[in-house]
N, C-alpha and C. Protein backbone atom coordinates (compact mmCIF):
# COMPACT_ATOMS: atom_id res chain seq x y z
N UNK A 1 -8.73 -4.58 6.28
CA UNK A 1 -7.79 -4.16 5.26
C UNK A 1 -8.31 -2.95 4.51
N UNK A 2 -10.00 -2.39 4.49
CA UNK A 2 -10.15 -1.89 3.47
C UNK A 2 -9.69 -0.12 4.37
N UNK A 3 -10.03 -0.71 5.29
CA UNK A 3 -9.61 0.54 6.25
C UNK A 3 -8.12 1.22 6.16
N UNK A 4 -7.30 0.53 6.08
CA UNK A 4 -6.00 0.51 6.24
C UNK A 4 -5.98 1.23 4.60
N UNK A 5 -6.50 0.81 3.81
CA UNK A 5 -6.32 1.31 1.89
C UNK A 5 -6.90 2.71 2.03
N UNK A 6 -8.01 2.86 2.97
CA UNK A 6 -8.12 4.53 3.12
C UNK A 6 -8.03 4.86 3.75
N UNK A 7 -6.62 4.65 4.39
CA UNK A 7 -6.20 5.43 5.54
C UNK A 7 -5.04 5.62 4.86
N UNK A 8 -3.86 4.76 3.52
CA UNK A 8 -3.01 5.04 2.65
C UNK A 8 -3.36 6.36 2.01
N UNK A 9 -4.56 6.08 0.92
CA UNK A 9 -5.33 6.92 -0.09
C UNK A 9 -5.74 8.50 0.95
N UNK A 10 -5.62 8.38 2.76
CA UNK A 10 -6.05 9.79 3.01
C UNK A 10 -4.65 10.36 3.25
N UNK A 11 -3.53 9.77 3.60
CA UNK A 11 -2.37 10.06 4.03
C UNK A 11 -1.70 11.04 2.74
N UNK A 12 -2.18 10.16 1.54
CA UNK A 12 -1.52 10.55 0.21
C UNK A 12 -2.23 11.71 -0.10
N UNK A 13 -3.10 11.89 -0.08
CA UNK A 13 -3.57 13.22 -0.21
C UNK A 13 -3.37 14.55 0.65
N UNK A 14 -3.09 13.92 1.71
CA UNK A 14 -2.82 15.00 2.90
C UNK A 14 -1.00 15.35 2.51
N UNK A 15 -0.42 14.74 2.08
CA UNK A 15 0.93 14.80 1.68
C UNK A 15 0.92 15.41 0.08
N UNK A 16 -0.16 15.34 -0.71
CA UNK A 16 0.05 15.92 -1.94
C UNK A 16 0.79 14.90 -3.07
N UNK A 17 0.56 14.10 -2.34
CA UNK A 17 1.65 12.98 -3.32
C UNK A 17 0.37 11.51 -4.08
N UNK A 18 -0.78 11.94 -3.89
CA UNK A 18 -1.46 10.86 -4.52
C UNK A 18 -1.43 11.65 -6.48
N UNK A 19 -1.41 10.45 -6.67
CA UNK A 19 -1.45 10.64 -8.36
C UNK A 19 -2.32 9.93 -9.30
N UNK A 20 -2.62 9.77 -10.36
CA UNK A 20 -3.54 8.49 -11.17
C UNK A 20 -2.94 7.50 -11.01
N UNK A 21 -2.06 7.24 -10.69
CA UNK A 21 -1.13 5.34 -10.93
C UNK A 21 -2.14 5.04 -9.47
N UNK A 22 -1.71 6.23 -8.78
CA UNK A 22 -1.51 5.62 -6.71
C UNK A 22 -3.23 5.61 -6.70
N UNK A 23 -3.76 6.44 -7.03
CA UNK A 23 -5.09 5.92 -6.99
C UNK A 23 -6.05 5.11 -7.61
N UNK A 24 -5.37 4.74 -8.69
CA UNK A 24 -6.08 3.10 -10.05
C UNK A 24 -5.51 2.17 -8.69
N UNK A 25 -4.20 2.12 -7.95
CA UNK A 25 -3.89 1.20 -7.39
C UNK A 25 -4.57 0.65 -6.05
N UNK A 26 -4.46 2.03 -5.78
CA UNK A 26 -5.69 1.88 -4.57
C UNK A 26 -7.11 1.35 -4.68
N UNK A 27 -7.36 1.71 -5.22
CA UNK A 27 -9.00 1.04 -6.34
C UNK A 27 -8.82 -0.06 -6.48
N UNK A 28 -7.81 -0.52 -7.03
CA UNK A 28 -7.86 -1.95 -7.39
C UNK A 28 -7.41 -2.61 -6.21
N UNK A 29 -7.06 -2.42 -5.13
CA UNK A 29 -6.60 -3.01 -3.74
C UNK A 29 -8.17 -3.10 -3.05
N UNK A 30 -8.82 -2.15 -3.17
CA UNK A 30 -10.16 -2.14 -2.54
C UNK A 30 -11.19 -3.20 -3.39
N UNK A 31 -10.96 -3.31 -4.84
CA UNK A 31 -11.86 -4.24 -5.18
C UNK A 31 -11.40 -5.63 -5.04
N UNK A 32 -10.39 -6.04 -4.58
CA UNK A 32 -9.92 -7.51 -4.62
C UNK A 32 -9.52 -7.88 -2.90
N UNK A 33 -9.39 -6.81 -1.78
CA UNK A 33 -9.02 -7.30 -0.86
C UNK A 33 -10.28 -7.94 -0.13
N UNK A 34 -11.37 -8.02 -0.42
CA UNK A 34 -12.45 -8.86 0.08
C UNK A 34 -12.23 -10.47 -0.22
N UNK A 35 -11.92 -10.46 -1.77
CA UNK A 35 -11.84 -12.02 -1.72
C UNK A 35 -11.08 -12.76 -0.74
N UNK A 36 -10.03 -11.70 -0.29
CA UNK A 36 -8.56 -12.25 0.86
C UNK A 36 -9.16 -12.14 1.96
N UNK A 37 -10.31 -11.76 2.66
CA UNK A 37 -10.44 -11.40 4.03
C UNK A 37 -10.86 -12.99 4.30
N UNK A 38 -10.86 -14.13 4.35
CA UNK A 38 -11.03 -15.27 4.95
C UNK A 38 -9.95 -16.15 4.42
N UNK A 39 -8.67 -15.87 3.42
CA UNK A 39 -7.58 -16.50 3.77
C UNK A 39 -6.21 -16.32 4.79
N UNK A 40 -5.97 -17.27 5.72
CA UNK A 40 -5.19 -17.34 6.44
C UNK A 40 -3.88 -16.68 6.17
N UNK A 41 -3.78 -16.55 5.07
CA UNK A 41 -2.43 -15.60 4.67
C UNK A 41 -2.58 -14.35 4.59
N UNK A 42 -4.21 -14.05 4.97
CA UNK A 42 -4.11 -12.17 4.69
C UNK A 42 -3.85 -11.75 6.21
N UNK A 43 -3.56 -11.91 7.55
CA UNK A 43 -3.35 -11.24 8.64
C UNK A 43 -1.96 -10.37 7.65
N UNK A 44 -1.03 -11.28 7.08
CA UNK A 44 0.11 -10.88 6.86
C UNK A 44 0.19 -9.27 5.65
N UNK A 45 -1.12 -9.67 4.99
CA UNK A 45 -1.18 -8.41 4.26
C UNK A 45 -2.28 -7.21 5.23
N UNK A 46 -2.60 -7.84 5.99
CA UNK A 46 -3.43 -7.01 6.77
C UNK A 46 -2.32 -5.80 7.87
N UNK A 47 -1.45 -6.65 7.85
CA UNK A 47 -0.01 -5.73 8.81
C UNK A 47 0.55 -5.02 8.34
N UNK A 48 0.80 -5.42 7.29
CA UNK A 48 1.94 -4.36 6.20
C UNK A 48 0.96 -3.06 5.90
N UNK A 49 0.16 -3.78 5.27
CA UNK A 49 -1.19 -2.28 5.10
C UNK A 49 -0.74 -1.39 6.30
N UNK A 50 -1.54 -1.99 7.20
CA UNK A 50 -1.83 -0.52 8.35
C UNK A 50 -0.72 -0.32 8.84
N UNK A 51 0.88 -0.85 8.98
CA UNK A 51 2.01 -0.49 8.72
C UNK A 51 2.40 0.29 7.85
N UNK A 52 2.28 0.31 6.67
CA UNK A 52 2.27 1.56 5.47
C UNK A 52 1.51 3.06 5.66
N UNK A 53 -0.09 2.21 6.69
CA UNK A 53 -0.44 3.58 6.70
C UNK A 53 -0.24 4.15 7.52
N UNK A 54 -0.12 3.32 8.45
CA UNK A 54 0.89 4.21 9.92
C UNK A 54 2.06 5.19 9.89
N UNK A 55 2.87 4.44 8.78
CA UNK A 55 3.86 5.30 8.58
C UNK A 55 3.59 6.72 7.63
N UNK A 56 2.90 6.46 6.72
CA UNK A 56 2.60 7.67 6.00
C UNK A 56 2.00 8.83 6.71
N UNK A 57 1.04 7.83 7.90
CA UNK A 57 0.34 9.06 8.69
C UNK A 57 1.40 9.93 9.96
N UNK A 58 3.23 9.16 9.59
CA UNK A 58 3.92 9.88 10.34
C UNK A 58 3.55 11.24 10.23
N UNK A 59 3.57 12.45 11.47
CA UNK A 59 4.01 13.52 11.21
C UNK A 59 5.52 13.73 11.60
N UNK A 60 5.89 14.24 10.09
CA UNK A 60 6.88 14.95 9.11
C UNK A 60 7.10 16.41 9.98
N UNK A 61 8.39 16.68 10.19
CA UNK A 61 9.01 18.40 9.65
C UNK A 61 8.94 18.51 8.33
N UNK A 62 9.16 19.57 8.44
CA UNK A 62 9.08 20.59 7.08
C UNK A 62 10.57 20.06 6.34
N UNK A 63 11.80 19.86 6.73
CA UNK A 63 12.91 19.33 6.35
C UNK A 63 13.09 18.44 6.42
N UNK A 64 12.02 17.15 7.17
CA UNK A 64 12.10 15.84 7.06
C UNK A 64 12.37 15.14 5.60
N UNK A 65 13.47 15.18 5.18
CA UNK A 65 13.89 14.25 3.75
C UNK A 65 13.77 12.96 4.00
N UNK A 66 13.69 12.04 4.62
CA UNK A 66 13.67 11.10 5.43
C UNK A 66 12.29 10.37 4.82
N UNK A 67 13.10 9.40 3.12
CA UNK A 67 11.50 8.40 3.32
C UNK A 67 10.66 8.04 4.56
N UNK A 68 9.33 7.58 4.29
CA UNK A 68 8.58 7.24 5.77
C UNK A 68 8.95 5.51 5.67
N UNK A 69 9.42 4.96 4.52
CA UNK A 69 9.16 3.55 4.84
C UNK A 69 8.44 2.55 4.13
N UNK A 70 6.98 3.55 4.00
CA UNK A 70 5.49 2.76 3.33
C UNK A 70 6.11 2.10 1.78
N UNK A 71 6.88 2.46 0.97
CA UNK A 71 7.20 1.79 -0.41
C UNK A 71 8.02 0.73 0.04
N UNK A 72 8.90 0.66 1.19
CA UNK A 72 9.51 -0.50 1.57
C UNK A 72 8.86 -1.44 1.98
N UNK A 73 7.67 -0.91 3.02
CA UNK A 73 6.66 -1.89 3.46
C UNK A 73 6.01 -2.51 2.34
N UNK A 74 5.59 -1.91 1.18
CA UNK A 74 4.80 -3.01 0.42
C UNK A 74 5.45 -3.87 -0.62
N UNK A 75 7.20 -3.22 -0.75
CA UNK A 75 7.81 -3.64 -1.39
C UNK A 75 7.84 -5.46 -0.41
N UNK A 76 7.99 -4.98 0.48
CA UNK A 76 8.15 -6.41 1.11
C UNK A 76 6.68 -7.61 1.23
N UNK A 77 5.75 -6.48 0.77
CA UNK A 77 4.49 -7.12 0.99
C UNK A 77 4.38 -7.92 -0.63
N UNK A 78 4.75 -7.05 -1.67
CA UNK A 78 5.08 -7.23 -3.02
C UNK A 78 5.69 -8.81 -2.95
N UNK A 79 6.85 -8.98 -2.15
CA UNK A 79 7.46 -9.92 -2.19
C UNK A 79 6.79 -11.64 -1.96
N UNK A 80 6.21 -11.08 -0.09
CA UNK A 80 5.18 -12.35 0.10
C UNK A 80 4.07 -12.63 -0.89
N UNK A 81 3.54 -11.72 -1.47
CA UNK A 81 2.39 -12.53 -2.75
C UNK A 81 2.65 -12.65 -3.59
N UNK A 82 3.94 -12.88 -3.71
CA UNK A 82 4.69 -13.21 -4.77
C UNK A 82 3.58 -14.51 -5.02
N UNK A 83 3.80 -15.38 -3.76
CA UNK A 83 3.29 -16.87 -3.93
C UNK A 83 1.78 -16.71 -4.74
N UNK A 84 1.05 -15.91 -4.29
CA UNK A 84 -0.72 -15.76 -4.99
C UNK A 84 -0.56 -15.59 -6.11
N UNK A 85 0.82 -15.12 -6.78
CA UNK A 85 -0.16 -14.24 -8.28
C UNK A 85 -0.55 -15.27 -9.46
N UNK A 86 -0.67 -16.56 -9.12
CA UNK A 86 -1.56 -17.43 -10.04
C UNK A 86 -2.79 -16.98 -9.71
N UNK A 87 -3.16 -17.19 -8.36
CA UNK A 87 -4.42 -17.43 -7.91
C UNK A 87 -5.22 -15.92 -7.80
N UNK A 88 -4.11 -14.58 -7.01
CA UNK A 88 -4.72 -13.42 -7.30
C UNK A 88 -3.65 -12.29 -8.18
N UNK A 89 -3.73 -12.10 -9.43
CA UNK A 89 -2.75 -11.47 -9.82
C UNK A 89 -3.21 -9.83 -10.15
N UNK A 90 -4.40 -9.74 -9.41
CA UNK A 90 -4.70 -8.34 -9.28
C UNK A 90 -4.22 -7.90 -8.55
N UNK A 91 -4.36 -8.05 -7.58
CA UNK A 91 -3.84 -7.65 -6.36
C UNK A 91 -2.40 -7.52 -6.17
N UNK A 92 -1.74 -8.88 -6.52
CA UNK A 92 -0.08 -8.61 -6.84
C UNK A 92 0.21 -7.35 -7.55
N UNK A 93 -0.42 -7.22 -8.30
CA UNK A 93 0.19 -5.81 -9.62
C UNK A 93 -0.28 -4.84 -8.86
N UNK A 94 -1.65 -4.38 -8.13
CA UNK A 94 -1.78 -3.61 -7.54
C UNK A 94 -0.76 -3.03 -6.28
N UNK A 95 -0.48 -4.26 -5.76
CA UNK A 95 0.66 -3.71 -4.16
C UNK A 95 1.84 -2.91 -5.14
N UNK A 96 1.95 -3.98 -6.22
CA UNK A 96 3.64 -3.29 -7.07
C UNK A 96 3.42 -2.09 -7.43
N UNK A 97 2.20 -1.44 -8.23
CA UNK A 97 1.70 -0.26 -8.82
C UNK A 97 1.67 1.21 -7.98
N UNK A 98 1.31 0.52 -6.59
CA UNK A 98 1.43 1.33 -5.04
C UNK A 98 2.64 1.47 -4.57
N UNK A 99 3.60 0.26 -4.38
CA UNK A 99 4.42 0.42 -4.15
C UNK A 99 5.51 1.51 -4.98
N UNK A 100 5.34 1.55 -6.14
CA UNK A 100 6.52 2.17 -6.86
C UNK A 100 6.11 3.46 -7.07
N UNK A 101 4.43 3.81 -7.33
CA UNK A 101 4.18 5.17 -7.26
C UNK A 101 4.55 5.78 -5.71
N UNK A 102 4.68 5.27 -4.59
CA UNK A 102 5.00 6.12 -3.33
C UNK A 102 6.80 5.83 -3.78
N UNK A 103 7.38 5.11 -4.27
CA UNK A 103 8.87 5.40 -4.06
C UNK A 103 8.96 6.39 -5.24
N UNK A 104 8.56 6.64 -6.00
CA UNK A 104 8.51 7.81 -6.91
C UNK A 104 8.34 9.04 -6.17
N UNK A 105 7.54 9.12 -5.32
CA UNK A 105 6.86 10.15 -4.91
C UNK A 105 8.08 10.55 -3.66
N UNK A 106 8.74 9.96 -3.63
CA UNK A 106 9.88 9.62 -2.22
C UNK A 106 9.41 8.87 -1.15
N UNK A 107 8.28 8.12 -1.29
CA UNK A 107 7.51 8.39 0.17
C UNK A 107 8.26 6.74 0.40
């Protein structure tokens, strides 16, 4: 997973679209996705990640207006940990914090 968070964080920069929200968020995805790497429910956040970053690492035309996707992907990822945020509510706020700075950004 942590791979997949800087492979988001290199996409966003290569696009010009990382900002202070997208990178506190990113930070905070990197300090909490260790506790998740031995629960059975992270394959599912492990997909969406490198799904997000896959897509960001689309190459774009120059007139491509065409969101890539990645704010939908975590919007949906947003959704499944819904169930954690007793147990991890860093991480919940973090996917949301990511998520909404790339739909800001259009991405």
């Amino acid at each position: 997973m942590k791979r997949s968070i800087e492979d988001i964080r290199e996409a966003l920069r290569e696009l010009q679209a990382n900002d202070d929200e997208s990178e506190a968020a990113l930070n905070e995805l990197l300090e909490t996705v260790s506790k998740l790497e031995d629960d059975p429910r992270a394959d599912g956040i492990r997909i969406k990640l490198e799904s997000a970053a896959a897509d960001l690492k689309r190459p774009r035309k120059e007139d491509d207006d065409e969101p890539s996707g990645a704010s939908k992907l975590l919007e949906e990822l947003q959704e499944e940990l819904s169930e954690w945020g007793e147990d991890h509510p860093t991480i919940v706020m973090a996917v949301s914090r990511l998520a909404n700075a790339l739909a800001v950004a259009g991405l």
